[in-house]
N, C-alpha and C. Protein backbone atom coordinates (compact mmCIF):
# COMPACT_ATOMS: atom_id res chain seq x y z
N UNK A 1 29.95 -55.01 -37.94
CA UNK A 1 28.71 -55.51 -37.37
C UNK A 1 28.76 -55.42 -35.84
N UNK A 2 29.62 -55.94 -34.99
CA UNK A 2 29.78 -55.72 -34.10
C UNK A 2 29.92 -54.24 -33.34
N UNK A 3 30.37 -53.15 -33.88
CA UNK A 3 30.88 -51.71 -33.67
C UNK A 3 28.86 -51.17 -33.91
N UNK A 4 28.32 -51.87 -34.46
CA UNK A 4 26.66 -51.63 -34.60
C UNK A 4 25.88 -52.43 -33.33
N UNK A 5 26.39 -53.75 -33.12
CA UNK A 5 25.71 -54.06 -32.40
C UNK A 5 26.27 -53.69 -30.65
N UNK A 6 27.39 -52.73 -30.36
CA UNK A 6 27.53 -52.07 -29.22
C UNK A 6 27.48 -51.01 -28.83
N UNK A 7 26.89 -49.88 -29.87
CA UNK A 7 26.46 -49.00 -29.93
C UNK A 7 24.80 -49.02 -29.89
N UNK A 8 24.00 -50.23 -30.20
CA UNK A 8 22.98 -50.45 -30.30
C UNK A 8 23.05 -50.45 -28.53
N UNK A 9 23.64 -51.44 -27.87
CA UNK A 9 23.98 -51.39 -26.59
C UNK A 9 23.94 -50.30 -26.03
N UNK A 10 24.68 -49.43 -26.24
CA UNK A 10 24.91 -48.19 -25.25
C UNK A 10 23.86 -47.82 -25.71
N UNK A 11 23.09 -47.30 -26.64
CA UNK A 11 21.98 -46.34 -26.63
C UNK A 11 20.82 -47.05 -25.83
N UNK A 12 20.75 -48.41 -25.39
CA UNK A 12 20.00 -48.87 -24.80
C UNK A 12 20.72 -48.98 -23.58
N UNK A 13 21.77 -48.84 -22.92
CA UNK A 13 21.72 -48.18 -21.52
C UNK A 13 21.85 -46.98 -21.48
N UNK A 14 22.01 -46.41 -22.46
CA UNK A 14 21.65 -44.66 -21.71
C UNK A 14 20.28 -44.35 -21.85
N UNK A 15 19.41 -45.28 -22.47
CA UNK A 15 17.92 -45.07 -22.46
C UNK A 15 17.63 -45.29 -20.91
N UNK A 16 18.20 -46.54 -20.45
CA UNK A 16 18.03 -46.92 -19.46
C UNK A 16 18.56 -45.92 -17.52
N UNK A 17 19.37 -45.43 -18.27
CA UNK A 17 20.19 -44.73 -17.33
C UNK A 17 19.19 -43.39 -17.37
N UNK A 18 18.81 -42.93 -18.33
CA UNK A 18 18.07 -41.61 -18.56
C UNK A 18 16.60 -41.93 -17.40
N UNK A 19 15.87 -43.30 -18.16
CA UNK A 19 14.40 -43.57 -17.75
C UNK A 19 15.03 -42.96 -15.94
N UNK A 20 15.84 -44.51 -15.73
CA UNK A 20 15.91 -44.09 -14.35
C UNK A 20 16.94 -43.02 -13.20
N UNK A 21 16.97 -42.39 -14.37
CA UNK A 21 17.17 -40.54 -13.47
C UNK A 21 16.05 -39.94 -13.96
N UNK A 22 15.20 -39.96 -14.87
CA UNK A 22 13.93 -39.17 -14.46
C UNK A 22 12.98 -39.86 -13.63
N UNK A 23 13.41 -40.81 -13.03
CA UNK A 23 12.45 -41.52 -11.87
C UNK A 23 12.62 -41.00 -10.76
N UNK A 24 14.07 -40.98 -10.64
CA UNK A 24 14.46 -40.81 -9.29
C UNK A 24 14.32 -39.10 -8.91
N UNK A 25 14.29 -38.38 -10.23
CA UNK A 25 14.15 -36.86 -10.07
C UNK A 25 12.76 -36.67 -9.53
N UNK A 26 11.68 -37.94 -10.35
CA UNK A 26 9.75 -37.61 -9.96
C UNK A 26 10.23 -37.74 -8.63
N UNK A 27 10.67 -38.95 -8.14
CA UNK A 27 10.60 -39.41 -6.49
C UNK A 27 10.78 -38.15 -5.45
N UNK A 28 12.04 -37.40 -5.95
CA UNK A 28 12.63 -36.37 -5.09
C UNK A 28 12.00 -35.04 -4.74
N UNK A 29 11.14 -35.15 -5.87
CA UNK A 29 10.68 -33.61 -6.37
C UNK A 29 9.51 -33.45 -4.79
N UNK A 30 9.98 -32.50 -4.53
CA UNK A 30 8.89 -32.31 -2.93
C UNK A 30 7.28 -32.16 -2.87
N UNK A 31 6.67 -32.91 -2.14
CA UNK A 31 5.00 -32.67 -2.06
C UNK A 31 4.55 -31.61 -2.01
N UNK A 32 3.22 -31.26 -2.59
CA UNK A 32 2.77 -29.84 -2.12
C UNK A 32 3.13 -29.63 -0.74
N UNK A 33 3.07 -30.62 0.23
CA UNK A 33 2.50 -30.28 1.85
C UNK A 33 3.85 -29.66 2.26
N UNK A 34 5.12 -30.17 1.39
CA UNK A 34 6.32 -29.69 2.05
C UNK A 34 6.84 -28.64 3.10
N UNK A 35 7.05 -28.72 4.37
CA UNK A 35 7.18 -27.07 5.27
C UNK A 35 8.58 -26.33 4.58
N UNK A 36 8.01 -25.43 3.89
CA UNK A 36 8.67 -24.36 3.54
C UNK A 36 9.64 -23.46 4.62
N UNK A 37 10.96 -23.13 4.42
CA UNK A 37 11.26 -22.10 5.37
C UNK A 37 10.63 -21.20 5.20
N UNK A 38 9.97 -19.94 4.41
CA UNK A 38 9.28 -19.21 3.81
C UNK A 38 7.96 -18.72 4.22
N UNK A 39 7.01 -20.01 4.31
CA UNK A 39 5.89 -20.25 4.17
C UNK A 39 5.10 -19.45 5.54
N UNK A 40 5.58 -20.13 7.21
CA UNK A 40 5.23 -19.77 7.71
C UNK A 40 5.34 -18.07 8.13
N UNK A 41 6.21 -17.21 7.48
CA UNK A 41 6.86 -15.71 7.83
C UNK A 41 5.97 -14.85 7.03
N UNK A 42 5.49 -16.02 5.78
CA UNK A 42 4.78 -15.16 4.98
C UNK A 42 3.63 -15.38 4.30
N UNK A 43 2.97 -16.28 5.30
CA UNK A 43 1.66 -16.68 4.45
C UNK A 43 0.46 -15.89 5.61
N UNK A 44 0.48 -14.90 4.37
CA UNK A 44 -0.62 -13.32 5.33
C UNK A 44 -1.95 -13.30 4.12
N UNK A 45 -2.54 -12.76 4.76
CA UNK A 45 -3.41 -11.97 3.72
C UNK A 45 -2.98 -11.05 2.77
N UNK A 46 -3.83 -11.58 1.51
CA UNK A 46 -3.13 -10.55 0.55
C UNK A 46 -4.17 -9.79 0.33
N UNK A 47 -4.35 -8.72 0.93
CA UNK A 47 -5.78 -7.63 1.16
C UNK A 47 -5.73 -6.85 -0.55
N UNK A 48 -6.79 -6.57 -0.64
CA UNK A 48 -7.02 -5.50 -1.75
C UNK A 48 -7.42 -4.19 -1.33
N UNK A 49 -7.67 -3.77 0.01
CA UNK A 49 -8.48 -2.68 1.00
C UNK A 49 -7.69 -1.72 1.13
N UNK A 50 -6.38 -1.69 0.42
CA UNK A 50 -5.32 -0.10 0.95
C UNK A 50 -5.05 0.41 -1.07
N UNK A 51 -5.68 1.66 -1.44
CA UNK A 51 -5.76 1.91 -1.87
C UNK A 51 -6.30 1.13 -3.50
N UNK A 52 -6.38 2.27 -4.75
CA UNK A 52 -6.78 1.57 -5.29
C UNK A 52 -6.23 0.36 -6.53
N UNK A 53 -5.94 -0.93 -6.10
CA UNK A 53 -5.21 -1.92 -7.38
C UNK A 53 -5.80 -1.83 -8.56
N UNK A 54 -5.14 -2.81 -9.54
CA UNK A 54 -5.82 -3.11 -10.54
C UNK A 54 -6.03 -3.98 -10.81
N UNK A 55 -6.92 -4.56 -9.61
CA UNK A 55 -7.80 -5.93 -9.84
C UNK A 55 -6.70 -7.50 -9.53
N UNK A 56 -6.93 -8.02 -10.32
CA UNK A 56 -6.68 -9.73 -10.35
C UNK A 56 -5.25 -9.81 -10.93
N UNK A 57 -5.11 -8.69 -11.70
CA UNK A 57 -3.68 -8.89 -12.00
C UNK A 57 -2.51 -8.43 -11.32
N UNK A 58 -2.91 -7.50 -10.23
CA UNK A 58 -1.88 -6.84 -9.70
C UNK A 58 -2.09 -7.61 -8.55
N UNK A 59 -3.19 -8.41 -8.02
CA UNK A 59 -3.27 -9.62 -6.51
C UNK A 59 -2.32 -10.62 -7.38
N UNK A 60 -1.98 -11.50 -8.32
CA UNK A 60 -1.50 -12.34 -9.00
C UNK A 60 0.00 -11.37 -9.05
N UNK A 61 0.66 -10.33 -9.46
CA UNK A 61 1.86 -10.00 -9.52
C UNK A 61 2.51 -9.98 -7.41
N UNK A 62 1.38 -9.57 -6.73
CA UNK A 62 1.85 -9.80 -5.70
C UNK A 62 1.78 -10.67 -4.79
N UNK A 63 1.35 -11.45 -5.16
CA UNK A 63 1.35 -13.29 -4.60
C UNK A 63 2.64 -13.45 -5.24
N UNK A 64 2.93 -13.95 -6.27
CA UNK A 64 4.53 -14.23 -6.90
C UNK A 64 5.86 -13.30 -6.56
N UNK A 65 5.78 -12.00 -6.42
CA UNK A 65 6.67 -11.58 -5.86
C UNK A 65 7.43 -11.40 -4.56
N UNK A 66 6.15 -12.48 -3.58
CA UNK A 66 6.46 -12.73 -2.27
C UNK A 66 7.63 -13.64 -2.57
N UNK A 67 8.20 -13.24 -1.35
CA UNK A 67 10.10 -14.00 -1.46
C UNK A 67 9.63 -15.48 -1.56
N UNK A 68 10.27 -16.52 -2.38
CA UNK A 68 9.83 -18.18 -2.60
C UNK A 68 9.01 -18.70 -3.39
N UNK A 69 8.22 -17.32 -3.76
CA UNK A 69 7.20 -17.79 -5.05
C UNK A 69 7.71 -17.15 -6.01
N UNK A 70 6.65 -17.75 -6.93
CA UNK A 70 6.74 -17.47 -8.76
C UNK A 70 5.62 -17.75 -9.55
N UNK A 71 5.71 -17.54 -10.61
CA UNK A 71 4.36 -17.59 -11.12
C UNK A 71 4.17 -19.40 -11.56
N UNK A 72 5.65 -20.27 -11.49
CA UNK A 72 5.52 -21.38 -11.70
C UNK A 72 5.06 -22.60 -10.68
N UNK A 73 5.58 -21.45 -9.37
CA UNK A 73 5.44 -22.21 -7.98
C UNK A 73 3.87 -22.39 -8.02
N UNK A 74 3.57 -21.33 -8.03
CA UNK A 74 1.53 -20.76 -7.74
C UNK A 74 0.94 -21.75 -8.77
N UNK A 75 1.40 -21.91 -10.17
CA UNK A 75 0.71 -22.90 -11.05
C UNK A 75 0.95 -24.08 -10.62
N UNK A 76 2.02 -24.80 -9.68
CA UNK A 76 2.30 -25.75 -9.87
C UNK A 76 0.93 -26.09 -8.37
N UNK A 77 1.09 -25.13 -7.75
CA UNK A 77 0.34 -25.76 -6.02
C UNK A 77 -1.63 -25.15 -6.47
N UNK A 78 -1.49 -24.57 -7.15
CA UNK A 78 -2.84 -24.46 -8.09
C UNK A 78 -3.14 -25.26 -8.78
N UNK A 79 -2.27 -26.22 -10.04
CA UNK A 79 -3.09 -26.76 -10.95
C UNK A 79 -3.36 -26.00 -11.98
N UNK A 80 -3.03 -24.51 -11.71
CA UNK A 80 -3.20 -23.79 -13.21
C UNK A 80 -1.89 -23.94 -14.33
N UNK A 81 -2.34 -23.90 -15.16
CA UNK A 81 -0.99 -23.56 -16.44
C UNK A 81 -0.81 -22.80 -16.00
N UNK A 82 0.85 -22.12 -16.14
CA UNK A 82 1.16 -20.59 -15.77
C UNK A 82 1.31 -19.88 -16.70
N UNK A 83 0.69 -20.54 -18.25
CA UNK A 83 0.29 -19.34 -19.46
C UNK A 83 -0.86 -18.83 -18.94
N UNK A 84 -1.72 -19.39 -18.19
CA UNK A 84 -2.80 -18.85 -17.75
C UNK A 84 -2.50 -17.70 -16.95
N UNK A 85 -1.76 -18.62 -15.89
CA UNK A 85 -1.69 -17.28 -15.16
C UNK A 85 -0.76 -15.86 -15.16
N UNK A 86 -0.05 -16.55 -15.99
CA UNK A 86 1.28 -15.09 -17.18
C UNK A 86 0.28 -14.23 -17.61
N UNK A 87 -1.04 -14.96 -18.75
CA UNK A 87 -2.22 -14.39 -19.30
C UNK A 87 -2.51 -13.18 -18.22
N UNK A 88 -3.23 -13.67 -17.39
CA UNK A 88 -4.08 -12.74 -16.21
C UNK A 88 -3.19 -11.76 -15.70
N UNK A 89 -2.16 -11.92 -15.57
CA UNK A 89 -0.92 -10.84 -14.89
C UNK A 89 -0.80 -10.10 -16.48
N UNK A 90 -0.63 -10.60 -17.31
CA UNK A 90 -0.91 -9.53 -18.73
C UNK A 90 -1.93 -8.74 -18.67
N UNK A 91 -3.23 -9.34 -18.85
CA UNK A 91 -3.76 -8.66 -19.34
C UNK A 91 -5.28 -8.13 -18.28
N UNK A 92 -5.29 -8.89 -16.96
CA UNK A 92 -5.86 -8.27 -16.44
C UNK A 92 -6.72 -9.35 -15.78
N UNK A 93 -6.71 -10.43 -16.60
CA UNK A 93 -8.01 -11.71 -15.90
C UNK A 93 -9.31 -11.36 -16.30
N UNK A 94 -9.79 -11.28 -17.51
CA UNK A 94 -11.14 -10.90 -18.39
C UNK A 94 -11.94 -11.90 -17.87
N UNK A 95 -10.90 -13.26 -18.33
CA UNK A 95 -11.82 -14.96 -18.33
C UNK A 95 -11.60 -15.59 -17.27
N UNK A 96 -11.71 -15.05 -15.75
CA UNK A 96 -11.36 -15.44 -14.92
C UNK A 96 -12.69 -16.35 -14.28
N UNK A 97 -12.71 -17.69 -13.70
CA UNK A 97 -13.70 -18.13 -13.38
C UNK A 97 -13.27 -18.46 -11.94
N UNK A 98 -14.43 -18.20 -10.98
CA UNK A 98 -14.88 -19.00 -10.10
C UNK A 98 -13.59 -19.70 -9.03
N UNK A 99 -14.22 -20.94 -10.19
CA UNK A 99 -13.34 -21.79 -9.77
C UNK A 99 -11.66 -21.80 -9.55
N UNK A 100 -11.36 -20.91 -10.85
CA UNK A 100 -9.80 -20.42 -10.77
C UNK A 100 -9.36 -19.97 -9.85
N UNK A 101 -10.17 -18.58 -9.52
CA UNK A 101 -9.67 -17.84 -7.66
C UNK A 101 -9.23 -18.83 -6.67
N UNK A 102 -10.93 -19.80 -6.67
CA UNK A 102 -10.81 -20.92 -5.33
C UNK A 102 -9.20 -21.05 -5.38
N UNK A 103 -9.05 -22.06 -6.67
CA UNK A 103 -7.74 -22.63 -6.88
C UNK A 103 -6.58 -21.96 -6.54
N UNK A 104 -6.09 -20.88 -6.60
CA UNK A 104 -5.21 -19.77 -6.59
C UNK A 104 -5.28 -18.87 -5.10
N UNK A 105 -6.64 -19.18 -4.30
CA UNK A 105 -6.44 -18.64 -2.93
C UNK A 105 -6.18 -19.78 -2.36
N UNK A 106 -6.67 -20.61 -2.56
CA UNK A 106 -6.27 -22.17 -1.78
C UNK A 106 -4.60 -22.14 -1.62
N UNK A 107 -3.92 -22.63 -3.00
CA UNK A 107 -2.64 -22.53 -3.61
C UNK A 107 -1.59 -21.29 -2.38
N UNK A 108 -2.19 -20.31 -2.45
CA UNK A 108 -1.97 -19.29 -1.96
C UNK A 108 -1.80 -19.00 -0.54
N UNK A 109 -2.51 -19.78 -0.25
CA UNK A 109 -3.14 -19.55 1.37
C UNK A 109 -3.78 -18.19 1.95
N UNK A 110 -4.35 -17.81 0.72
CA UNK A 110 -5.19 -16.58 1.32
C UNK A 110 -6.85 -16.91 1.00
N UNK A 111 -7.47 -15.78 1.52
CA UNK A 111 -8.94 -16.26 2.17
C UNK A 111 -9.65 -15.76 0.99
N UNK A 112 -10.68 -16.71 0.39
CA UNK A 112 -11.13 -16.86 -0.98
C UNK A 112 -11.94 -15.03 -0.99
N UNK A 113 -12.19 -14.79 0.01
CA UNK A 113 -12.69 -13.44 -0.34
C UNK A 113 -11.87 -12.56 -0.29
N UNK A 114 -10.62 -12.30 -0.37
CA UNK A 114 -9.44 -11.19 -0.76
C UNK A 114 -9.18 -11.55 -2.86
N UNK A 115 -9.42 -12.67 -2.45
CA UNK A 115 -9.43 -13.20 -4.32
C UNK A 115 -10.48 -12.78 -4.92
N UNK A 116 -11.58 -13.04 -4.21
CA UNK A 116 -13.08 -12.38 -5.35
C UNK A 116 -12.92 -11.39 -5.27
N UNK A 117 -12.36 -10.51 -3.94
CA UNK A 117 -12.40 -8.92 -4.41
C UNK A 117 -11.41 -8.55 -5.16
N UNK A 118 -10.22 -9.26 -4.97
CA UNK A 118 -9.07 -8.87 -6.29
C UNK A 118 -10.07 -8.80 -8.18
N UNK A 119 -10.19 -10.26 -8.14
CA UNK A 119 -10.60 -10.66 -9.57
C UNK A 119 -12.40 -9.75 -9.46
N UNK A 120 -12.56 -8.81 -8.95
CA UNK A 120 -13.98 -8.41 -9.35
C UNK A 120 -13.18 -6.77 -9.19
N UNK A 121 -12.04 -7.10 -8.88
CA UNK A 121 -11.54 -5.33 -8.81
C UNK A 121 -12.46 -4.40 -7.67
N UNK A 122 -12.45 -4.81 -6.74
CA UNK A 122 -13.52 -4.44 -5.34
C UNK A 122 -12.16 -3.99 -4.15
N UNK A 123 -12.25 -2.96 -3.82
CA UNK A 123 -11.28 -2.68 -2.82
C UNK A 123 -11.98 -2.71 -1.48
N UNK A 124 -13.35 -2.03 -1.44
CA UNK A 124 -14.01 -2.22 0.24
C UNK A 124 -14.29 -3.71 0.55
N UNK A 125 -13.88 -3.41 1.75
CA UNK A 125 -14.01 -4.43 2.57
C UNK A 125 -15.56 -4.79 3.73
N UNK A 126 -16.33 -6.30 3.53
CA UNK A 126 -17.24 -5.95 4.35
C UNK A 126 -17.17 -6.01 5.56
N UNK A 127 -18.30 -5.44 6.64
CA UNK A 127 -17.87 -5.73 7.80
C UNK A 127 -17.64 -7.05 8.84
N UNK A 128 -17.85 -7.70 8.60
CA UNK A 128 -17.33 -8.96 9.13
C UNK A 128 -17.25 -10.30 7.98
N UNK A 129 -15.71 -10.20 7.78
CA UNK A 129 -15.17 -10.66 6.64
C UNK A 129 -15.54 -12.68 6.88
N UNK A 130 -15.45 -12.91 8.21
CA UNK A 130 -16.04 -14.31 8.98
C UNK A 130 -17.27 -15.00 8.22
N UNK A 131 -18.17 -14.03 8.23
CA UNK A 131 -19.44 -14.96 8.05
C UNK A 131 -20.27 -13.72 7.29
N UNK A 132 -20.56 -13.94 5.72
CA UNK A 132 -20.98 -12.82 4.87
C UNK A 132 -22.13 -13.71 3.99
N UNK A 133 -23.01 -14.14 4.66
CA UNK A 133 -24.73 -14.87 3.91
C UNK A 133 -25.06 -14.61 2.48
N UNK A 134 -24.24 -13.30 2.65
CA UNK A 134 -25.06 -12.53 0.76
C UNK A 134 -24.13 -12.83 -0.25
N UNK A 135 -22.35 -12.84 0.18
CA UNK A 135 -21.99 -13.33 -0.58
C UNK A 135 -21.48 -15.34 -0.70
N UNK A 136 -22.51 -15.39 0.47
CA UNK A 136 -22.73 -17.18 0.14
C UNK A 136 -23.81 -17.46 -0.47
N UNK A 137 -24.27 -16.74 -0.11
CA UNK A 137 -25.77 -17.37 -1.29
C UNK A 137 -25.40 -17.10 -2.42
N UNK A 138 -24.96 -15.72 -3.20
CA UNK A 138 -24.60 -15.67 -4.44
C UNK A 138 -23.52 -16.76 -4.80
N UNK A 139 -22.32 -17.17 -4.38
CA UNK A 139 -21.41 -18.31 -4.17
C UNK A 139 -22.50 -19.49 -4.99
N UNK A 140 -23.11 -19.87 -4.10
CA UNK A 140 -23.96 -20.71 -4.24
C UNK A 140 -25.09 -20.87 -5.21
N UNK A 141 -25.61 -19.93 -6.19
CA UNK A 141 -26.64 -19.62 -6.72
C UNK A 141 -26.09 -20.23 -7.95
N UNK A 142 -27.07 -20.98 -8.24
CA UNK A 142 -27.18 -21.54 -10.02
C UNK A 142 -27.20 -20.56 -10.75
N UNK A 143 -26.02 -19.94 -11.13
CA UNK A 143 -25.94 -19.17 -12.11
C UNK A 143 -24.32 -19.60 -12.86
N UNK A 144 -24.46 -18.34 -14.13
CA UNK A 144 -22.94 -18.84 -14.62
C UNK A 144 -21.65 -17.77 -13.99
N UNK A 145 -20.74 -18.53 -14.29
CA UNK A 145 -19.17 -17.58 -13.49
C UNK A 145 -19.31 -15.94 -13.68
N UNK A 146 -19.56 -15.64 -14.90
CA UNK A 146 -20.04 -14.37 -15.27
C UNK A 146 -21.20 -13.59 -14.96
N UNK A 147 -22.27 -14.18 -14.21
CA UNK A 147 -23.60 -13.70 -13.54
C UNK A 147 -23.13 -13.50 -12.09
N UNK A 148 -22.06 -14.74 -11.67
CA UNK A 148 -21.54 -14.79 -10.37
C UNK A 148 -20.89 -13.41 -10.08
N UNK A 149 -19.66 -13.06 -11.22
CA UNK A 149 -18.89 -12.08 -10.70
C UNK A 149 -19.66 -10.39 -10.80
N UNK A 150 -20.72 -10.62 -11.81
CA UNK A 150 -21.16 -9.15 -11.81
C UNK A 150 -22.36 -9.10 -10.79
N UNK A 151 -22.86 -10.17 -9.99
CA UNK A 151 -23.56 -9.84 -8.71
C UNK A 151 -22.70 -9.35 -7.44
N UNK A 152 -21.64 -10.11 -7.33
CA UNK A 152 -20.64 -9.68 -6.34
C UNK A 152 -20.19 -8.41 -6.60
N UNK A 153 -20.06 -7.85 -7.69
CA UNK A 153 -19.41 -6.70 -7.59
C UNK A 153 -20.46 -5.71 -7.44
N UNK A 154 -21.91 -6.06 -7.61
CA UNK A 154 -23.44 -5.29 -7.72
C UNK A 154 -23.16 -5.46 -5.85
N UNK A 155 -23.13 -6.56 -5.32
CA UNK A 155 -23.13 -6.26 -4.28
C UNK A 155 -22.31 -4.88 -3.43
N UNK A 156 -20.67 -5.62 -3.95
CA UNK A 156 -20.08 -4.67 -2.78
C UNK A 156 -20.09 -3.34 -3.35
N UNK A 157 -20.57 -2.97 -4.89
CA UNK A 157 -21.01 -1.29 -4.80
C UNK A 157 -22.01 -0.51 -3.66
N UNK A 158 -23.34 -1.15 -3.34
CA UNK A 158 -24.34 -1.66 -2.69
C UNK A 158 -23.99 -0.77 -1.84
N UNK A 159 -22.86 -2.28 -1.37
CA UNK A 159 -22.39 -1.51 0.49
C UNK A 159 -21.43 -0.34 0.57
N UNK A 160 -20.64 -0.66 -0.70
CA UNK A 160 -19.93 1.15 -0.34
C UNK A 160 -20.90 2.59 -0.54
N UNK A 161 -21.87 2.35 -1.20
CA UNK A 161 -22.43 3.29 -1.17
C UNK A 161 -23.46 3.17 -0.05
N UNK A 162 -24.03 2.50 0.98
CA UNK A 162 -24.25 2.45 1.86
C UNK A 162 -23.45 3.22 2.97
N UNK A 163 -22.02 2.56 2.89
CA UNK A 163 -21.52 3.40 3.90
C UNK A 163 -21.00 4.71 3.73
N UNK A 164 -21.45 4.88 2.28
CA UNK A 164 -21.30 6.55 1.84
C UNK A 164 -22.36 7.51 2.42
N UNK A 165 -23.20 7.06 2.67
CA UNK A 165 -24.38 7.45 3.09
C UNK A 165 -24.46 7.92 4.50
N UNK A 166 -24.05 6.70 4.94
CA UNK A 166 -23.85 6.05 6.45
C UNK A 166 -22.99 7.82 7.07
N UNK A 167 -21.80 7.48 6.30
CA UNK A 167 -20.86 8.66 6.64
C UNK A 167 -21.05 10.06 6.51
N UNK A 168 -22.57 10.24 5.38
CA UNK A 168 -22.69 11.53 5.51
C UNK A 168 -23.84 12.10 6.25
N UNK A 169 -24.33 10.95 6.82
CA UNK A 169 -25.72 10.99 7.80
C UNK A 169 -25.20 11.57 9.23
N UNK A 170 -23.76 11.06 9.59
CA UNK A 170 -22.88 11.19 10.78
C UNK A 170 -22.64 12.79 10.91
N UNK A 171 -21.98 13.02 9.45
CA UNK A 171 -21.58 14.68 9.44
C UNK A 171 -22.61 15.50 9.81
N UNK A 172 -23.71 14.92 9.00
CA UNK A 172 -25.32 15.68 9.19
C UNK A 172 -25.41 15.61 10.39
N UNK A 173 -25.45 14.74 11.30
CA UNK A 173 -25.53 14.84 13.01
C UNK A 173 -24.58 15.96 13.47
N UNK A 174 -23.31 15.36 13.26
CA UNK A 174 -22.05 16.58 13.86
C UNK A 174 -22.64 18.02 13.58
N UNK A 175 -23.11 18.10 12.04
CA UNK A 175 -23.23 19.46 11.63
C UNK A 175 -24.36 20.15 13.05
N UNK A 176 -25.15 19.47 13.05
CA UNK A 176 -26.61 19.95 13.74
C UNK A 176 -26.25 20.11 15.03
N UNK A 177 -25.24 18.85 15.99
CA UNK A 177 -24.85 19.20 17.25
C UNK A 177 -24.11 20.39 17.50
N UNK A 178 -23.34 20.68 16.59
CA UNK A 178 -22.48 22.30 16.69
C UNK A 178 -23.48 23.47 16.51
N UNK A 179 -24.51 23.19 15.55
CA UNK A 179 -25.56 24.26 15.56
C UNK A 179 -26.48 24.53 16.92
N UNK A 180 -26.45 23.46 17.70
CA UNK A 180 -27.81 23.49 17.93
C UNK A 180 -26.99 23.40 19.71
């Protein structure tokens, strides 16, 4: 009886001993805000504008492969599951919303419009990346995540073929000044 009732004991201080080492592990575990050695050497833009990616999943493989991250770090300073974001580095980010990018450029420290053009698979860049009205109003427009992303990408076709234009209006000049 006794050899029961001190074993009953110990399993109730190693309950006790356990609770409080996973306390003291929550306590230790570092804040998001923590200064990284890392952080400041390498928190750049992660552009989509030099050739052509493949979208949201290859901006997501190269956010994590920056030296200090991971795909657990990015979920953890996001808020995303990182099945989610394992998902999107699989398979491409089909169900990508909105709100997710925010979360993940925030997380990231890159500028929410290198993320919409990742996750809309958009490589041009507009001309003043600062202050862009057309893609704040769409931002902004009562619509759903999926009306959102296929206007943005209606947009920046728009402008590349604008400046396709743009560029062959120029040649058309050159051509005529050598003629003429």
């Amino acid at each position: 009886m006794q050899r029961r009732e001190g074993s009953r004991q110990a399993q109730k201080r190693q309950k006790l001993i356990d609770a409080a080492r996973a306390k003291r592990v929550a306590q230790q575990r570092r804040p998001p805000d923590y200064p990284h050695r890392w952080d400041d050497a390498y928190r750049l833009r992660v552009g989509d504008g030099q050739g052509r990616q493949h979208g949201w999943s290859s901006y997501l493989r190269r956010l994590t492969e920056r030296p200090g991250w991971s795909v657990a770090k990015l979920a953890r300073q996001s808020g995303i599951h990182r099945a989610t974001i394992f998902g999107w580095i699989k398979e491409g980010g089909e169900n990508v919303t909105i709100a997710s990018v925010r979360l993940i450029a925030d997380a990231a420290g890159d500028s929410m419009e290198n993320a919409l053009r990742a996750a809309a698979d958009i490589t041009a860049a507009p001309s003043d990346p600062e202050s862009d009205p057309e893609l704040d109003a769409i931002l902004s427009a009562p619509v759903s995540n999926v009306t959102r992303m296929k206007m943005i990408r209606r947009l920046f076709d728009i402008r590349e073929q604008e400046k396709q234009r743009h560029a062959e209006e120029i040649q058309r000049w050159i051509r005529e000044a050598e003629a003429g």
